[in-house]
C-alpha atoms as a PDB file:
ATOM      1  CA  UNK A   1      21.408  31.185 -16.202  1.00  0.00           C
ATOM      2  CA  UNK A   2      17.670  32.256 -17.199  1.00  0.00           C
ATOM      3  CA  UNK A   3      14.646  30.321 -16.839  1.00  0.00           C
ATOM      4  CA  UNK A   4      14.653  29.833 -21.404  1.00  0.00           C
ATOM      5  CA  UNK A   5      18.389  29.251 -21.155  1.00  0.00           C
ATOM      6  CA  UNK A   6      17.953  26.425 -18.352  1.00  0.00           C
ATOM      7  CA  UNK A   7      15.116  25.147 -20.447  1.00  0.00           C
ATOM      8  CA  UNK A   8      17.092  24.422 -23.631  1.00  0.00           C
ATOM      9  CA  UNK A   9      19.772  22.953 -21.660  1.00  0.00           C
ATOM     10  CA  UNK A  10      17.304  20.453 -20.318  1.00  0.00           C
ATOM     11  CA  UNK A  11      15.525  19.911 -23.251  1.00  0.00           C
ATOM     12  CA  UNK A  12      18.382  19.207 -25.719  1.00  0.00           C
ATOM     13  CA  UNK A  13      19.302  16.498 -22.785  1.00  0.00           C
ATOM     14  CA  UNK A  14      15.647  15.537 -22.593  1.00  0.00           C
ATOM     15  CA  UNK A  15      15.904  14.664 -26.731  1.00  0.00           C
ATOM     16  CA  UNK A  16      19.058  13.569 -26.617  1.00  0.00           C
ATOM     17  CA  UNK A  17      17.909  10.908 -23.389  1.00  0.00           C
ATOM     18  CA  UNK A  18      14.481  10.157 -25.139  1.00  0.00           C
ATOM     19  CA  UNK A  19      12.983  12.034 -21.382  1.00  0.00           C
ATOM     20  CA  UNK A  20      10.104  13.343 -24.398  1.00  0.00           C
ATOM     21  CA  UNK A  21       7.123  11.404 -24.620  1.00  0.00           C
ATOM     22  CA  UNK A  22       4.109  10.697 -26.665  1.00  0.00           C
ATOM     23  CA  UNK A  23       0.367  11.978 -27.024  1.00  0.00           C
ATOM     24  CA  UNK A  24      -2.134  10.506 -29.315  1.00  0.00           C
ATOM     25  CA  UNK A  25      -5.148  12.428 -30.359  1.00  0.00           C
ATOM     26  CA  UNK A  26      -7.913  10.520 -32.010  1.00  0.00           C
ATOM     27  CA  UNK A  27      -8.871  10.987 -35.559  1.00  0.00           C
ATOM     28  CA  UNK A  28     -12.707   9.879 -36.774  1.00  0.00           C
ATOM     29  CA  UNK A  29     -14.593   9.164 -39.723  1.00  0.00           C
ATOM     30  CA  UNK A  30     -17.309  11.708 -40.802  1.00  0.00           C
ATOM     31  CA  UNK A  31     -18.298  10.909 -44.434  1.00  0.00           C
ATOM     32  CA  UNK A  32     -20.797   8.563 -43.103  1.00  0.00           C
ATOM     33  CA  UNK A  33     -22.386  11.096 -40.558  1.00  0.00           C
ATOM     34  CA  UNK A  34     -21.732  11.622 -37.206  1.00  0.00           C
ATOM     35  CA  UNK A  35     -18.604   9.464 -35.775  1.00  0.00           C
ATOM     36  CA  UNK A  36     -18.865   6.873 -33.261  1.00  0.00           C
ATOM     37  CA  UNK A  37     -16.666   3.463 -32.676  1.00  0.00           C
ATOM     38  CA  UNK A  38     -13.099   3.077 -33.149  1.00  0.00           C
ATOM     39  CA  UNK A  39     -10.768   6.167 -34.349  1.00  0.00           C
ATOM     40  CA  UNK A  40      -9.275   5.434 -37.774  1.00  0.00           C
ATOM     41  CA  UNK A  41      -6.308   7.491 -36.893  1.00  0.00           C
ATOM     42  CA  UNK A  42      -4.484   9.339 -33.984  1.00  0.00           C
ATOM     43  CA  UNK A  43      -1.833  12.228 -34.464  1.00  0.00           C
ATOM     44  CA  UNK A  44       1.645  11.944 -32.443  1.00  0.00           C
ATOM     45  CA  UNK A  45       1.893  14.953 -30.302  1.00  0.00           C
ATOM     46  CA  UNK A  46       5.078  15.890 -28.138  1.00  0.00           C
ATOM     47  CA  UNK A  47       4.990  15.994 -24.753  1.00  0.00           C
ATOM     48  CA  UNK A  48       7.550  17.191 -21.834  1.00  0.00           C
ATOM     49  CA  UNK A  49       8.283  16.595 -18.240  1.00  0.00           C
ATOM     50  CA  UNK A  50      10.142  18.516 -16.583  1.00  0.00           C
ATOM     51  CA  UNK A  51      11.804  18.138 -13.006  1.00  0.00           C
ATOM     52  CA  UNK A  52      11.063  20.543 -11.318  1.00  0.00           C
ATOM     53  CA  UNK A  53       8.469  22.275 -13.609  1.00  0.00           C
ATOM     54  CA  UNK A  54       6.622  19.751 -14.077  1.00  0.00           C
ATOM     55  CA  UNK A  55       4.547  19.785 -17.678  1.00  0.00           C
ATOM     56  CA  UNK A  56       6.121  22.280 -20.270  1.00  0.00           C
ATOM     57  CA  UNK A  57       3.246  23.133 -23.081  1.00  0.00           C
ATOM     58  CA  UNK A  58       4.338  22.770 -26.453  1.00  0.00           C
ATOM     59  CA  UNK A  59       3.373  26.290 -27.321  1.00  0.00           C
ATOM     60  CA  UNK A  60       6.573  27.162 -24.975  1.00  0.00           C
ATOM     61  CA  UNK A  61       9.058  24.254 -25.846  1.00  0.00           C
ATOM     62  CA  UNK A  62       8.587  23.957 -29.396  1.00  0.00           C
ATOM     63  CA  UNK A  63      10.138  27.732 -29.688  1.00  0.00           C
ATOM     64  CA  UNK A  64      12.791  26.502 -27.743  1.00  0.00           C
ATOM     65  CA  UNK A  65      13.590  23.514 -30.146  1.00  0.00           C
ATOM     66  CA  UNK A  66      13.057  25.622 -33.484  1.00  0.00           C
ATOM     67  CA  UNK A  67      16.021  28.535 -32.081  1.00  0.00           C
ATOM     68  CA  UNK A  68      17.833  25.689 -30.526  1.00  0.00           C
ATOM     69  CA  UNK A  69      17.789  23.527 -33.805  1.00  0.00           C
ATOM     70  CA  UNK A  70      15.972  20.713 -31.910  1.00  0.00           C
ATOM     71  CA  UNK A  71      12.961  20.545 -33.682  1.00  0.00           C
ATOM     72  CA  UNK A  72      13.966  17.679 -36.730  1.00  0.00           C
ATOM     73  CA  UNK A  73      15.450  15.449 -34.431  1.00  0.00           C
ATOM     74  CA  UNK A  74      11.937  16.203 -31.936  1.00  0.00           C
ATOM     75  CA  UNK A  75       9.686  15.424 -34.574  1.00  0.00           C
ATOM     76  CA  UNK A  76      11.427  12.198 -35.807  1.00  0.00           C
ATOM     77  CA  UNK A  77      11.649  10.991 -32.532  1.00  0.00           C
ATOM     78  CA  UNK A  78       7.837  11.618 -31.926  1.00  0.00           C
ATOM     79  CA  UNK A  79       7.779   9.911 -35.699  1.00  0.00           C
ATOM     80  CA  UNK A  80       9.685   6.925 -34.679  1.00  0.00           C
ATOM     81  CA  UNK A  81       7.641   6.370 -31.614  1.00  0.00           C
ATOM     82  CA  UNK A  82       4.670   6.813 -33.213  1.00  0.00           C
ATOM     83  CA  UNK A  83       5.227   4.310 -36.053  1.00  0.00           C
ATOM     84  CA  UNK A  84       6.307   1.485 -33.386  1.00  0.00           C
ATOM     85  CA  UNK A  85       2.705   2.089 -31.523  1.00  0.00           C
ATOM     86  CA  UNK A  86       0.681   1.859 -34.540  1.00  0.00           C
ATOM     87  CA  UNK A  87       2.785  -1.523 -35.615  1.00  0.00           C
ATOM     88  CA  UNK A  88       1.837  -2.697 -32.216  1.00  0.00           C
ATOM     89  CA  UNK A  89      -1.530  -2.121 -32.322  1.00  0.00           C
ATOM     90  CA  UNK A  90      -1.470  -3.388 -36.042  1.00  0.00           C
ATOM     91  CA  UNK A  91      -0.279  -6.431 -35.135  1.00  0.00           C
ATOM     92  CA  UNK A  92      -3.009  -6.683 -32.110  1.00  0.00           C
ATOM     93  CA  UNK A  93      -5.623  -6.393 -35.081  1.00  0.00           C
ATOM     94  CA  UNK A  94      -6.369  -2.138 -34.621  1.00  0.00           C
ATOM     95  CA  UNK A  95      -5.701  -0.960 -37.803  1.00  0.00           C
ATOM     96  CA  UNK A  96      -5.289   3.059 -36.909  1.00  0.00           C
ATOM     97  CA  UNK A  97      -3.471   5.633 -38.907  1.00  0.00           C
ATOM     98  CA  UNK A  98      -0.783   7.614 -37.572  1.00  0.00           C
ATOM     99  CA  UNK A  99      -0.237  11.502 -38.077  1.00  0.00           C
ATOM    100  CA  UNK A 100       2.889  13.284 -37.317  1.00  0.00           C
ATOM    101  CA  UNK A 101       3.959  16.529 -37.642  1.00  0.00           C
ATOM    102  CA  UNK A 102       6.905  18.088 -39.638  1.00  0.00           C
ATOM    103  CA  UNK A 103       8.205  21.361 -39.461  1.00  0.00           C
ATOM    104  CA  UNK A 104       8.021  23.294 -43.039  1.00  0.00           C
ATOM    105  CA  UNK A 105      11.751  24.495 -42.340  1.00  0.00           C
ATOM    106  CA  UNK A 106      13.392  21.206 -42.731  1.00  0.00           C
ATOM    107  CA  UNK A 107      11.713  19.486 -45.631  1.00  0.00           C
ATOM    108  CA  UNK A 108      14.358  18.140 -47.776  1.00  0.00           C
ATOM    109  CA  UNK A 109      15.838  15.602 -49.355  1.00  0.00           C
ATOM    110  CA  UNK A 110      18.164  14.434 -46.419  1.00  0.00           C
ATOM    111  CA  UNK A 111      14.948  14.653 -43.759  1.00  0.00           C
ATOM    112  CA  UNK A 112      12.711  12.259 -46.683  1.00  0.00           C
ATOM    113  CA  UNK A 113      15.603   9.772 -46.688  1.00  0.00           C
ATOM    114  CA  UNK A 114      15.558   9.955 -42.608  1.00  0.00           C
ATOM    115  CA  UNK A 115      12.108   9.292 -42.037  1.00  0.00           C
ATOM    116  CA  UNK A 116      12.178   6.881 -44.568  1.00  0.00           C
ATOM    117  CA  UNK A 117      15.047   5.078 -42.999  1.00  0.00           C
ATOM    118  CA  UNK A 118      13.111   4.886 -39.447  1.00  0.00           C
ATOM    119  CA  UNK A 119       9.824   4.188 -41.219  1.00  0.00           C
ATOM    120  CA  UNK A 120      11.939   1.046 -42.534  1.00  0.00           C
ATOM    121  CA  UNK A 121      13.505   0.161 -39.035  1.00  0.00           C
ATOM    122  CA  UNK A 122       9.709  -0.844 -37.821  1.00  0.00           C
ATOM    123  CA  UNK A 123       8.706  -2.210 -40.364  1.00  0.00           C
ATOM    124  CA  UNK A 124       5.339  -0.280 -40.459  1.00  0.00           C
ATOM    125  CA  UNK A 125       3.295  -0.125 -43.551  1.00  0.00           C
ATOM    126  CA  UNK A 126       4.083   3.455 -44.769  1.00  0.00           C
ATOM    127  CA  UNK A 127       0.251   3.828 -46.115  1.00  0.00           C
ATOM    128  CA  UNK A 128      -0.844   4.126 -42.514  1.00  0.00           C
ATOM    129  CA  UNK A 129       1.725   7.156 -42.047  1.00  0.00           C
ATOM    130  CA  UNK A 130       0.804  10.962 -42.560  1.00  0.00           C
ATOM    131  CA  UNK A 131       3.296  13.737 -42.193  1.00  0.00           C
ATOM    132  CA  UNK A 132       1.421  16.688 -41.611  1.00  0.00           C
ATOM    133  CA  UNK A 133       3.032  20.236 -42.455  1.00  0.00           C
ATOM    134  CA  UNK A 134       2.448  23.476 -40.823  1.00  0.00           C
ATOM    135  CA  UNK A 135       0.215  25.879 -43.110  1.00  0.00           C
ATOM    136  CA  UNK A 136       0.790  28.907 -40.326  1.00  0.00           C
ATOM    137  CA  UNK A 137       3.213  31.233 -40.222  1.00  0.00           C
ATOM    138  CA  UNK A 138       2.590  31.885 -44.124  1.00  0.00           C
ATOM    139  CA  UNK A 139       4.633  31.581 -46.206  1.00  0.00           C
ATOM    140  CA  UNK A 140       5.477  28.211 -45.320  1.00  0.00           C
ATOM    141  CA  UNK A 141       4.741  26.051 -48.416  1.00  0.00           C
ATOM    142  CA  UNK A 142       7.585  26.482 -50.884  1.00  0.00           C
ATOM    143  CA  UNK A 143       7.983  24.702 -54.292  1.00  0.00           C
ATOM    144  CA  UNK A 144      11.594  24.161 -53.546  1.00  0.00           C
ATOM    145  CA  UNK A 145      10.162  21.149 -51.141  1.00  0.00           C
ATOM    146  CA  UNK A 146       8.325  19.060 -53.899  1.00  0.00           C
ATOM    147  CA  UNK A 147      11.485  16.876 -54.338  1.00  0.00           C
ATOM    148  CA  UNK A 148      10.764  15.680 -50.598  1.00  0.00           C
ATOM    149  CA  UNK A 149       7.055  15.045 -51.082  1.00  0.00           C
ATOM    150  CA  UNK A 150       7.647  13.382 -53.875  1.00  0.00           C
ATOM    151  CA  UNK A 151      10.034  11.089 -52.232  1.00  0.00           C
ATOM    152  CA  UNK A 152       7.772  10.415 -49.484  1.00  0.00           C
ATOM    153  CA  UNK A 153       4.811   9.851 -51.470  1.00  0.00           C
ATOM    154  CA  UNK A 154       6.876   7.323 -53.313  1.00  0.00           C
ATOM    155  CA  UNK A 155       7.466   5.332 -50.636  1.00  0.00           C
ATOM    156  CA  UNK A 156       4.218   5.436 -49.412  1.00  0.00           C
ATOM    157  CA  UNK A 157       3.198   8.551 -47.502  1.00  0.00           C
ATOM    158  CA  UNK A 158       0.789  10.331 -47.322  1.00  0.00           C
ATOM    159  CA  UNK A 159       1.216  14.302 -47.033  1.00  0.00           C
ATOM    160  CA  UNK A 160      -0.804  16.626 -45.210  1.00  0.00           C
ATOM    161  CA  UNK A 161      -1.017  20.040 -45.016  1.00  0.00           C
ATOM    162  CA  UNK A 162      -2.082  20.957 -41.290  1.00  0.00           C
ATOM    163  CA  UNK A 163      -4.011  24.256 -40.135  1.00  0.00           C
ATOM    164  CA  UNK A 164      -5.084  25.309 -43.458  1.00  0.00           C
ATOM    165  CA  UNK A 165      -6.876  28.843 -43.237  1.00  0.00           C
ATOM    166  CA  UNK A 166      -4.542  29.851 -39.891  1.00  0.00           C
ATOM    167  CA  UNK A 167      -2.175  32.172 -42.623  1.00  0.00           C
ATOM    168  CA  UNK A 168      -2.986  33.332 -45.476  1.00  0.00           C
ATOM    169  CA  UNK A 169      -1.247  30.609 -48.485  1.00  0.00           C
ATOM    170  CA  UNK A 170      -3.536  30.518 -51.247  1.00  0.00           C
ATOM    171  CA  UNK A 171      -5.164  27.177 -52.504  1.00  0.00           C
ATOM    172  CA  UNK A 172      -3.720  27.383 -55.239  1.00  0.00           C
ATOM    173  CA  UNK A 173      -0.543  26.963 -53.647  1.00  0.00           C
ATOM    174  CA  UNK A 174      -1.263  23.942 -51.608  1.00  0.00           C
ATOM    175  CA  UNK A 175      -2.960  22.508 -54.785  1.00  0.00           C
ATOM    176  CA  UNK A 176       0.912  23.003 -56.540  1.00  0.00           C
ATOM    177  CA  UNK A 177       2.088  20.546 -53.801  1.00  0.00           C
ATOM    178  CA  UNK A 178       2.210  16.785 -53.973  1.00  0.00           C
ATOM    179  CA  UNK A 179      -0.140  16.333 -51.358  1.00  0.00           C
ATOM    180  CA  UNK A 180      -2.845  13.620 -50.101  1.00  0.00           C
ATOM    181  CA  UNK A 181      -4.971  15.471 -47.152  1.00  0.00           C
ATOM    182  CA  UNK A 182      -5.444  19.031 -46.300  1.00  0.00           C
ATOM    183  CA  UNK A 183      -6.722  19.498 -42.105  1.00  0.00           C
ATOM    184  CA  UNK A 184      -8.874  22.573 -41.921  1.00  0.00           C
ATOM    185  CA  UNK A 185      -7.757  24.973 -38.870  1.00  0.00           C
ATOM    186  CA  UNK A 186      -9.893  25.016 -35.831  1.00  0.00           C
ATOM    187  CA  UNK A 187     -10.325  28.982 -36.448  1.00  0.00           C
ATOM    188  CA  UNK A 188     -12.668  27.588 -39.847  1.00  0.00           C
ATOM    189  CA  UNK A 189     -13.830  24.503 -38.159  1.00  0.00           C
ATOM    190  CA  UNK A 190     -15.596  26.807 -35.321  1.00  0.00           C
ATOM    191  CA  UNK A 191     -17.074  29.500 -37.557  1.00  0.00           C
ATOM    192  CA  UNK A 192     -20.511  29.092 -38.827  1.00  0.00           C
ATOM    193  CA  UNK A 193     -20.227  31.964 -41.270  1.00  0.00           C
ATOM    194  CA  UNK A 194     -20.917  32.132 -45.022  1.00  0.00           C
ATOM    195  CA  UNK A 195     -16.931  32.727 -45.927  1.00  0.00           C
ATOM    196  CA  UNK A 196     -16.152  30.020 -43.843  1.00  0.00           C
ATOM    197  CA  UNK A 197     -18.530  27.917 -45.566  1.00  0.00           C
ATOM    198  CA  UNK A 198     -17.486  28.936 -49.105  1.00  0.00           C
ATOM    199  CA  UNK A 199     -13.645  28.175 -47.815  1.00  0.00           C
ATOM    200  CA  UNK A 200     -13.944  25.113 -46.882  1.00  0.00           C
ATOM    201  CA  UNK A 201     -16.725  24.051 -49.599  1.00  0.00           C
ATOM    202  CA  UNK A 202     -13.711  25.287 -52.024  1.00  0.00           C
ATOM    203  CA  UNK A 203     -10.869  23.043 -50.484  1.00  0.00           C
ATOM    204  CA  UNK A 204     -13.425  19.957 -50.226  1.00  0.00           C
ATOM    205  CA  UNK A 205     -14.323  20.026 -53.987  1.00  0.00           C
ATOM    206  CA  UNK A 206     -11.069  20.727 -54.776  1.00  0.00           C
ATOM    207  CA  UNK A 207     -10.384  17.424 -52.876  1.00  0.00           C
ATOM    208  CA  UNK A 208     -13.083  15.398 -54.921  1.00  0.00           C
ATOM    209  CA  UNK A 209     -11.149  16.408 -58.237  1.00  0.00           C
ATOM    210  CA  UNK A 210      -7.445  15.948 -56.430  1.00  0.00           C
ATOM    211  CA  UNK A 211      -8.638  12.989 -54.583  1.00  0.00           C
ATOM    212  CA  UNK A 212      -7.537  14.888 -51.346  1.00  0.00           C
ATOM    213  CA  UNK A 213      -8.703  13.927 -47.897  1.00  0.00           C
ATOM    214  CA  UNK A 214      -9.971  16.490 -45.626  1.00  0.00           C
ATOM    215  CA  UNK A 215      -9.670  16.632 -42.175  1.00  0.00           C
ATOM    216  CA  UNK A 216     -11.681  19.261 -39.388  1.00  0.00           C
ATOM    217  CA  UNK A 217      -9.204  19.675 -36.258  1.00  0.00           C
ATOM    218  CA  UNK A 218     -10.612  21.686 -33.622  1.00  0.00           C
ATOM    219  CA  UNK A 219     -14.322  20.102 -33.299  1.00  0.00           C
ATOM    220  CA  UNK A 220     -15.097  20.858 -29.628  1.00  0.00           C
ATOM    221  CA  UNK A 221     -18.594  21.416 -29.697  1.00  0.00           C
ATOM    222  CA  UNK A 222     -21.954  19.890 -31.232  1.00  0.00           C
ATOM    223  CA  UNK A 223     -22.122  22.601 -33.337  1.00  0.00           C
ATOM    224  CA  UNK A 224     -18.715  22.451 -34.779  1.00  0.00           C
ATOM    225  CA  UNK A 225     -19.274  18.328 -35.481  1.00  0.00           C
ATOM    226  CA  UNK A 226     -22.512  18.868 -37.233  1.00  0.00           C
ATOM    227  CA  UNK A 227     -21.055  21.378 -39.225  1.00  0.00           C
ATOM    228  CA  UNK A 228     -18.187  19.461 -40.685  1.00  0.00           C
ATOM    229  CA  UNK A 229     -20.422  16.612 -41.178  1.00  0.00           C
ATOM    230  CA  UNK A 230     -22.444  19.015 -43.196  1.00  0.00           C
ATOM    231  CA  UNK A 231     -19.264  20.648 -45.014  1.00  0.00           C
ATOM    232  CA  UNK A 232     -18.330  17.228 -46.275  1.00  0.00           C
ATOM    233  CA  UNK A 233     -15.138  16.747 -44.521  1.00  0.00           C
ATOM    234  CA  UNK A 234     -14.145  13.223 -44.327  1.00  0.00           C
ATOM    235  CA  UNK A 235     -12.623  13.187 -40.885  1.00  0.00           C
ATOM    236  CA  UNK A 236     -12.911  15.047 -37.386  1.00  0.00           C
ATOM    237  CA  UNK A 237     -10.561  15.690 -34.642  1.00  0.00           C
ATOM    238  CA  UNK A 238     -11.154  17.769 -31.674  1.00  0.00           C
ATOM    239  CA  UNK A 239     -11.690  17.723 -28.058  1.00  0.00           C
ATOM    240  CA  UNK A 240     -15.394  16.869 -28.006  1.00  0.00           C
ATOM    241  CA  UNK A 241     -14.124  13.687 -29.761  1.00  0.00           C
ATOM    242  CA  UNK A 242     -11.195  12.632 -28.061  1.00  0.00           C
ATOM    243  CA  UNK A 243      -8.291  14.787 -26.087  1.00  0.00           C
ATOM    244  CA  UNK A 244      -4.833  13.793 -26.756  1.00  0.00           C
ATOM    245  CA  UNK A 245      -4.173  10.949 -24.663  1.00  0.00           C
ATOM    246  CA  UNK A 246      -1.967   8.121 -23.553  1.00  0.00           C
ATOM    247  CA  UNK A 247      -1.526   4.950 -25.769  1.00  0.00           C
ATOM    248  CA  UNK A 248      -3.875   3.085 -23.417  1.00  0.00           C
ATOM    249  CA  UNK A 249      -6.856   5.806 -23.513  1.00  0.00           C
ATOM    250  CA  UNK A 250      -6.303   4.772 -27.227  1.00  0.00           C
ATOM    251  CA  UNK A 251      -6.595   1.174 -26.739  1.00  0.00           C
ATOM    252  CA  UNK A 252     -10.006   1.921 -24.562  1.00  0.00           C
ATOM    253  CA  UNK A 253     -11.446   3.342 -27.298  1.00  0.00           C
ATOM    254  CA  UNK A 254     -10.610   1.007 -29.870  1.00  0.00           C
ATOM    255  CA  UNK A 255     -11.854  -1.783 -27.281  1.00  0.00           C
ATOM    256  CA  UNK A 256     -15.385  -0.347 -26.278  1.00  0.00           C
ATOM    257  CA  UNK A 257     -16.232   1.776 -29.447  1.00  0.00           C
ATOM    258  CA  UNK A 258     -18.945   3.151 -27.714  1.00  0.00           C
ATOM    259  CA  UNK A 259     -16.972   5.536 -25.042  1.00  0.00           C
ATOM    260  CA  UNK A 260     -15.195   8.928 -26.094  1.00  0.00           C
ATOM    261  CA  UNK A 261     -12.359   9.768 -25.193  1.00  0.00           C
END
């Protein structure tokens, strides 16, 4: 058996065991300047394990899942997890947004109903949930999953499109979506350009008129902060503000708002 082949064995045992666990990444506020304090939100991220090889990267298992059909069942897990931490910490008195991640290839109907259906099992506020949806490899964003957005959105979730700028889908087709947040890709974020600029200064008045949010992922430097402060994004999420990290680094930060994580 190869190294890939002994992989998906052990990770379709690893999802169907729960052996995955959870990273939170800190989201912060920016339309008030520079962030500082508590994170308003945190996206779920995947992580895995594995005996012997210790930690797998997601950039390697996540291929895995998608040719072994693991990937729904992975990201409602992590979705799942993720809305039982933020109800515990809601119930604690931190208020925090979760964010968690959908593949484009299995937004339908039956997957809105699902994650409704867990949603329900917590007993989480839905407006504190995000899914966000994969921009990159284009084309990703397909009319034919409206029905699904619409569904969640009626129940109460929000819908983000994640790494916007990474391919090459127009605006125009994110702005046919029913959607409540677009996350600019690191690969904008971190250029200081003029078409940069004029990207971004297009999705963020788009935003004012769609009543979008707009997210910066991939802040790791000064530079990159200052810039989406100065772009008009509304939040920030990157390593200079907070790596992905356990559910107790979260807690920290939420506790002494003046560390980073």
């Amino acid at each position: 058996m190869t190294t890939s082949e002994t992989l998906v064995r052990d990770l379709r045992e690893a999802v169907s065991s729960g052996g995955l666990t959870v990273a939170y990444q800190p989201q912060f506020a920016l339309d008030e300047g520079p962030p500082g304090g508590r994170p308003v939100a945190v996206e779920a991220l995947c992580r895995w394990t594995h005996a012997p090889y210790g930690e797998i990267p997601p950039a390697t298992f996540i291929p895995l899942a998608e040719d072994a059909r693991l990937v729904e069942e992975i990201d409602i897990q992590v979705l799942e997890r993720g809305a039982a931490q933020i109800l515990d910490w809601s119930l604690s008195g931190r208020r925090i947004g979760l964010a968690s991640n959908a593949s484009p290839s299995h937004i339908t109907m039956e997957y809105a109903e699902e994650v409704i259906a867990r949603l329900e099992g917590t007993g989480l506020d839905p407006a504190l949930v995000a899914i966000e949806i994969t921009e990159a490899p284009s084309p990703q964003l397909l009319p034919e999953m409206r029905g699904a957005l619409a569904r969640l959105r009626s129940f109460g979730v929000a819908i983000s499109i994640d790494d916007f700028g990474a391919g090459d889908t127009p605006i125009e087709m994110v702005e046919s979506l029913p959607i409540d947040e677009v996350k600019i890709d690191r690969s904008l974020t971190q250029r200081a350009d003029a078409a940069a600029d004029a990207i971004v200064a297009d999705v963020v008045s788009r935003a004012r008129s769609q009543g979008w949010r707009v997210v910066a992922e991939g802040i790791e430097t000064s530079d990159d902060l200052a810039r989406s402060v100065r772009r008009g994004c509304h939040r920030g999420q990157g390593y200079l503000l907070g790596m992905p990290m356990s559910a107790e680094g979260i807690e920290r930060l939420w506790d002494a708002p003046t560390l980073r994580g």
